[in-house]
N, C-alpha and C. Protein backbone atom coordinates (compact mmCIF):
# COMPACT_ATOMS: atom_id res chain seq x y z
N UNK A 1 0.83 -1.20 0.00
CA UNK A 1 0.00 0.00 0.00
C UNK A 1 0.87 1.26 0.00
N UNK A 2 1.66 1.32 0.88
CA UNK A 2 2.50 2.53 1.08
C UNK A 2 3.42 2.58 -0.42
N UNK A 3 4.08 1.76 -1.22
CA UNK A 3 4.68 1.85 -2.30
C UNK A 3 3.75 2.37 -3.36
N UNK A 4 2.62 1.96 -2.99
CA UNK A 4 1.52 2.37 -4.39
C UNK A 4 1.44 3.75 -3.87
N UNK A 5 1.07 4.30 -2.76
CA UNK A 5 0.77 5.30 -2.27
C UNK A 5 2.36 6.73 -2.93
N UNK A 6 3.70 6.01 -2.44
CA UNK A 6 4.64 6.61 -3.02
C UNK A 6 4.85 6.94 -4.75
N UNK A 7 4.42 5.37 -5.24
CA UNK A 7 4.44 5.82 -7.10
C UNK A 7 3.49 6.22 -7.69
N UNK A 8 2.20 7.05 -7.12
CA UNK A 8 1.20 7.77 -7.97
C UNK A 8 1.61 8.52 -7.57
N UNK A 9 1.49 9.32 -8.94
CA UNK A 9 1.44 10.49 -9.61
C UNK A 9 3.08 10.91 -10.04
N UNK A 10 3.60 9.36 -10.13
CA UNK A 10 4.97 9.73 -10.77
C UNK A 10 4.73 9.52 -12.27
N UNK A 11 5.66 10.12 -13.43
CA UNK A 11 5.41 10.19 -14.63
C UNK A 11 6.76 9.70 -15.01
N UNK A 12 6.54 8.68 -16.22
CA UNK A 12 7.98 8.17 -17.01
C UNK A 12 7.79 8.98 -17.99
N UNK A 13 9.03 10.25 -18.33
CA UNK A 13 8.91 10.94 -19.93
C UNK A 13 10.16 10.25 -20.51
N UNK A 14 10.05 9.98 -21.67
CA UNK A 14 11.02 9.22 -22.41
C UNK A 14 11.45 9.99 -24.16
N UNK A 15 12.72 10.18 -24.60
CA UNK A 15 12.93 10.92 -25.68
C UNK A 15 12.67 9.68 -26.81
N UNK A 16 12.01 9.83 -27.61
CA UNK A 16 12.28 8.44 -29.07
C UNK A 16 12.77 9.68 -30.28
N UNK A 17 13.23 8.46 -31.05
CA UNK A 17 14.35 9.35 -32.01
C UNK A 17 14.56 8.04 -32.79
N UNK A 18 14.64 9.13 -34.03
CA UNK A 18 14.21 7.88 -35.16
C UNK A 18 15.43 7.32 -35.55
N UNK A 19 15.18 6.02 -35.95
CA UNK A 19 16.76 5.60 -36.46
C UNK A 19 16.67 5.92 -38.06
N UNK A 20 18.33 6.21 -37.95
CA UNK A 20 18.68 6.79 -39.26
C UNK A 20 18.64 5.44 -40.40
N UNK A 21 18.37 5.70 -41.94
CA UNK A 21 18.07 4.60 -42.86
C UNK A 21 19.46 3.84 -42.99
N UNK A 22 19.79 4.41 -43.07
CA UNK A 22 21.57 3.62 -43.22
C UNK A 22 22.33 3.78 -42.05
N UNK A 23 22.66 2.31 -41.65
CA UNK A 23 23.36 2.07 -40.57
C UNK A 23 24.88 2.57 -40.52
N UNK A 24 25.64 3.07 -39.72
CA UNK A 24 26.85 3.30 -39.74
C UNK A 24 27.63 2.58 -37.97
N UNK A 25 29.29 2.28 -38.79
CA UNK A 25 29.83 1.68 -37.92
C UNK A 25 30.66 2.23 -36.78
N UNK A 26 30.15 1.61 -35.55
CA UNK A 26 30.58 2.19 -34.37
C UNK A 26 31.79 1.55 -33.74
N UNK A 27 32.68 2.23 -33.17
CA UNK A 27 33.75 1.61 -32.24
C UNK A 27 33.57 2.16 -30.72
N UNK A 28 33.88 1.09 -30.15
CA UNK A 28 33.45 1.43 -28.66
C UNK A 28 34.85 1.05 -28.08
N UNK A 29 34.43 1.31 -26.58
CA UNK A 29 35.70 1.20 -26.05
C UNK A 29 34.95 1.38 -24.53
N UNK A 30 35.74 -0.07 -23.67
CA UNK A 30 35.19 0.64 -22.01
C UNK A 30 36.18 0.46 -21.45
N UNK A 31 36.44 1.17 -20.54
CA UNK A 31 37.42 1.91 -19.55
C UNK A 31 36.72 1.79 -18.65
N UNK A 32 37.34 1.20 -17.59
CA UNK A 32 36.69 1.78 -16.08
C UNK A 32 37.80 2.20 -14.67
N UNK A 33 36.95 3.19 -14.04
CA UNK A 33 37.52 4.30 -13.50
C UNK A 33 37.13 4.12 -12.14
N UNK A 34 37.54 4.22 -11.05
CA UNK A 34 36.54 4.80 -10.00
C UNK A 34 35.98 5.59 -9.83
N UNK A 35 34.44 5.27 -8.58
CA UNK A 35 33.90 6.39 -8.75
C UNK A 35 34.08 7.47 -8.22
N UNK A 36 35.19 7.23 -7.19
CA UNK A 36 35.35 8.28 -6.11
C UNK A 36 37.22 8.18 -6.12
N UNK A 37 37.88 9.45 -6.24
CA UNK A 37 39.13 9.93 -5.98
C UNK A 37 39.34 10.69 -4.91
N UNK A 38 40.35 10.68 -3.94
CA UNK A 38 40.69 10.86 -2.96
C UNK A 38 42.22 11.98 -3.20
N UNK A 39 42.24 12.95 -3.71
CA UNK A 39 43.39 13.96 -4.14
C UNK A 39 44.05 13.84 -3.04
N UNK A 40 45.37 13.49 -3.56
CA UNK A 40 46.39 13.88 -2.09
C UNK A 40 46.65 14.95 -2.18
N UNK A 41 46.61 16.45 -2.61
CA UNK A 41 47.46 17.90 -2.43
C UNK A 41 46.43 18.05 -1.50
N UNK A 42 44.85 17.63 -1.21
CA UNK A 42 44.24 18.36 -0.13
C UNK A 42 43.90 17.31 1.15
N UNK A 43 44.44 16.27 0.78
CA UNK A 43 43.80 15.17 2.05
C UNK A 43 44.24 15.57 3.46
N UNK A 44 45.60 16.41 3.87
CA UNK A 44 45.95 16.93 4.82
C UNK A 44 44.95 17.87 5.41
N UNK A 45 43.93 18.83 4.54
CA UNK A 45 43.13 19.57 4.73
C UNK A 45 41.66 18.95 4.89
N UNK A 46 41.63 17.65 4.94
CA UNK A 46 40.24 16.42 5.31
C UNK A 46 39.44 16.93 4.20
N UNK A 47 39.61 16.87 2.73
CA UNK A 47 39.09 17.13 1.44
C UNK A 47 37.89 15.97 1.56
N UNK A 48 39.00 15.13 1.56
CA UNK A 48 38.11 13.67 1.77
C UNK A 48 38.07 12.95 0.29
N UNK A 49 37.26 12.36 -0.67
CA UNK A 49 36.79 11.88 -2.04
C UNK A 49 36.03 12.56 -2.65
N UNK A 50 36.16 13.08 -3.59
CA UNK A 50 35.28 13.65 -5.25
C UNK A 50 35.17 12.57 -5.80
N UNK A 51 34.13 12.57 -6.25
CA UNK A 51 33.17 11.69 -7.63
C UNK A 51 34.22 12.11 -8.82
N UNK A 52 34.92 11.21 -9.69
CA UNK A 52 35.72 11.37 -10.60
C UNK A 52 34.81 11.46 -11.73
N UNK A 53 35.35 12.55 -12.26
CA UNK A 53 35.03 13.18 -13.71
C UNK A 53 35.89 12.80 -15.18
N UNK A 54 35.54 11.88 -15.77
CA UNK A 54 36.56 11.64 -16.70
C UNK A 54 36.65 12.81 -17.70
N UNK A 55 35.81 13.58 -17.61
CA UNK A 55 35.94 14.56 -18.20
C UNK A 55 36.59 16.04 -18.26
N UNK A 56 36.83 16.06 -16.83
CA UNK A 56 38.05 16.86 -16.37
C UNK A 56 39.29 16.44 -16.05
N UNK A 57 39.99 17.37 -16.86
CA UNK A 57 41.63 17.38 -16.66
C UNK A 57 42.32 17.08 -15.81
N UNK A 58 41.82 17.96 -14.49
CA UNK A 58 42.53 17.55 -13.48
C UNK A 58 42.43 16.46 -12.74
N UNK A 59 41.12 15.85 -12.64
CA UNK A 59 40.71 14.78 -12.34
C UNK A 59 41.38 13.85 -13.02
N UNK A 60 41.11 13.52 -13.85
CA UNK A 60 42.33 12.60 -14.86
C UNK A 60 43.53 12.66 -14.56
N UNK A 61 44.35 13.81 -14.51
CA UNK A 61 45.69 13.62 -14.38
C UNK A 61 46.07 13.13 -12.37
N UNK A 62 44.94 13.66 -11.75
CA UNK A 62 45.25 13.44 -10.42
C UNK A 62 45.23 11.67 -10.45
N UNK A 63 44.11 11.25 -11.32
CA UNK A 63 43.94 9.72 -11.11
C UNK A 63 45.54 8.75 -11.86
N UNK A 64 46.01 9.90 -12.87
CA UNK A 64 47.32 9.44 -13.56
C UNK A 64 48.26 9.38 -12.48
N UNK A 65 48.04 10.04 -11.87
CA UNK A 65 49.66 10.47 -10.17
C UNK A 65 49.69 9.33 -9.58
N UNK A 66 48.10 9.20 -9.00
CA UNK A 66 48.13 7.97 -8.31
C UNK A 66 48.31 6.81 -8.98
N UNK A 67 47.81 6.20 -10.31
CA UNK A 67 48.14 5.18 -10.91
C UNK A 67 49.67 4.76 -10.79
N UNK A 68 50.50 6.38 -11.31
CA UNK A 68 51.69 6.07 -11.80
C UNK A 68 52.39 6.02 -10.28
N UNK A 69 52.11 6.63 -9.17
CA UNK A 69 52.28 5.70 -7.68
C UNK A 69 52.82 4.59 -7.66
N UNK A 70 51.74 4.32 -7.83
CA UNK A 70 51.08 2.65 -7.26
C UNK A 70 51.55 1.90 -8.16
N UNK A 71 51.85 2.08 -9.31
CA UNK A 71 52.66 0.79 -10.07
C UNK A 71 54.38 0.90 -9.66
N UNK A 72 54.84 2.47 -9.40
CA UNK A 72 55.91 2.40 -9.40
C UNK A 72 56.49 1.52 -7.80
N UNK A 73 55.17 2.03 -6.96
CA UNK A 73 55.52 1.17 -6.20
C UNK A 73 55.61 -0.44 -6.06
N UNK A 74 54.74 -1.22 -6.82
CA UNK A 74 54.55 -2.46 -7.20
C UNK A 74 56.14 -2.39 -8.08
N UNK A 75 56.60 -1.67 -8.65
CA UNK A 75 57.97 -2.09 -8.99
C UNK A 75 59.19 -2.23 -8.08
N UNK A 76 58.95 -1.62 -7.24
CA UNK A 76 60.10 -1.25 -6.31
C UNK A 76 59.56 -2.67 -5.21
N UNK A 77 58.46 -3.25 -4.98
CA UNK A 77 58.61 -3.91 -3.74
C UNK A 77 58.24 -5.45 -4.15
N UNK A 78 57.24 -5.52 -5.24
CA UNK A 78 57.30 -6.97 -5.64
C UNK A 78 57.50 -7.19 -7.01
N UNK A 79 58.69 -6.94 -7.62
CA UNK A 79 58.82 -6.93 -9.01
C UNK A 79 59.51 -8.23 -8.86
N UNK A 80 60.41 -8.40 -8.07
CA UNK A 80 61.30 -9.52 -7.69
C UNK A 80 60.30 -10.62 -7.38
N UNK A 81 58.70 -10.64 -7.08
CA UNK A 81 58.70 -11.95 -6.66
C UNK A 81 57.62 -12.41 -7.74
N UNK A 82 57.37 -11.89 -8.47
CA UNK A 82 56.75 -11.99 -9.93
C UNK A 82 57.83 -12.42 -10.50
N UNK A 83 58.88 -12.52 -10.68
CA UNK A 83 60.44 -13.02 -11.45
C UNK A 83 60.44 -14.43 -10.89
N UNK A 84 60.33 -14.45 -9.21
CA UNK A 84 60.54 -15.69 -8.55
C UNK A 84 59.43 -16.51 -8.98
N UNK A 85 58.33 -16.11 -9.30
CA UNK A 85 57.59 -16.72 -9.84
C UNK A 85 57.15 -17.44 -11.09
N UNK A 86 58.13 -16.43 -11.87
CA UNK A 86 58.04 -16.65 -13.75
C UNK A 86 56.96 -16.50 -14.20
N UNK A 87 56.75 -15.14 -13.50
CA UNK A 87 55.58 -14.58 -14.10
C UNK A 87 56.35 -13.35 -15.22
N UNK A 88 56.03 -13.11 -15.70
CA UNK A 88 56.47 -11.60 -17.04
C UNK A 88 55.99 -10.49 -16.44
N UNK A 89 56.47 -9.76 -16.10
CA UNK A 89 56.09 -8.56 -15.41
C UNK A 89 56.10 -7.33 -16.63
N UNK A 90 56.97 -7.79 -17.71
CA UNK A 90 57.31 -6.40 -18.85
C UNK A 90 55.86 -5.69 -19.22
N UNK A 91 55.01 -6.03 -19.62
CA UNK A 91 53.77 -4.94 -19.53
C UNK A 91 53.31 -4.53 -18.57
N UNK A 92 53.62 -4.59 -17.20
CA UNK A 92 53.47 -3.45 -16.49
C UNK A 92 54.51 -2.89 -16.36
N UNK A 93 55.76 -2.76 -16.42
CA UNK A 93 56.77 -2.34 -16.31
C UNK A 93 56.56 -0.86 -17.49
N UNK A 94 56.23 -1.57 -18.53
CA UNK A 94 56.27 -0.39 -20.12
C UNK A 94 55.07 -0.08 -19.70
N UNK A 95 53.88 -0.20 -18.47
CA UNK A 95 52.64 0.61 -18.59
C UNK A 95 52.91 1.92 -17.50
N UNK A 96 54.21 1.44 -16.61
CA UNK A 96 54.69 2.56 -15.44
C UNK A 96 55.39 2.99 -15.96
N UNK A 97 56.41 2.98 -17.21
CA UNK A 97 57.14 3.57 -17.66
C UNK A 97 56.59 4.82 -18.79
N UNK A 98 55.01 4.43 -19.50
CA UNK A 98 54.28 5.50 -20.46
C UNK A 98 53.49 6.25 -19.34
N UNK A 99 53.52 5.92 -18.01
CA UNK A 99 52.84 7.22 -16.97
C UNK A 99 53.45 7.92 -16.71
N UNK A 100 54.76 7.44 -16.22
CA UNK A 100 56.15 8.59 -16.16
C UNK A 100 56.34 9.38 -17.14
N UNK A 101 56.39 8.62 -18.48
CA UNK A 101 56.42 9.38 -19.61
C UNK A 101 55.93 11.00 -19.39
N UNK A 102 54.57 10.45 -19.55
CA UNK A 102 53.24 10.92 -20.07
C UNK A 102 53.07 12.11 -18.99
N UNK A 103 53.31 12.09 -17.50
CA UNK A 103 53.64 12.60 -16.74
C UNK A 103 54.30 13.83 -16.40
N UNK A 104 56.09 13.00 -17.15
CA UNK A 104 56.88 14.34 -17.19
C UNK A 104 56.80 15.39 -18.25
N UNK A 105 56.11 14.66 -19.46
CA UNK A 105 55.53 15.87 -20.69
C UNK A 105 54.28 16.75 -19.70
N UNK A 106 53.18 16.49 -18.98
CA UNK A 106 52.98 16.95 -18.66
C UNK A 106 53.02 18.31 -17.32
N UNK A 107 54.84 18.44 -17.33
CA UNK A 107 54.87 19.17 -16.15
C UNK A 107 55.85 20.33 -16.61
């Protein structure tokens, strides 16, 4: 009762849109991001997490800092036991090495 009571007089508006006569070909691509970033230049100041924007710059590049972090640290502390293991570590190695890159062009 109480749910019926809550969904009257709600309205679904919906956009339709015609499909075009000739089909054309799409490329997609998914990426996934978190939803929430945690900036270290303000965490001292209890900033706390922002909802990440892939669409802003800074957001992006703040999420690049930390990426390029966190792998460099995975290089420095267990690169050696991925070896002991015979595991191949070289694509992450060349994926911390195009953040650095990518990084120092950007500074």
């Amino acid at each position: 009762m109480m749910a019926r009571q809550m969904a009257s007089g709600l309205r679904i508006m919906t956009k339709v849109s015609v499909a075009p006569k000739q089909a054309k070909a799409l490329s997609m691509a998914v990426r996934r991001f978190p939803s929430m970033v945690s900036p270290v230049a303000c965490r001292k100041d209890g900033c706390g997490y922002e909802t990440f924007d892939p669409d802003d710059a800074a957001m992006v590049a703040e999420l690049r800092r930390q990426g390029g972090q966190a792998l460099m640290s995975w290089r420095v502390r267990d690169r050696g036991m991925a070896g002991q293991m015979g595991v191949d570590a070289s694509a992450i190695e060349e994926v911390s090495a195009q953040i650095q890159l990518d990084r120092s062009k950007a500074m």
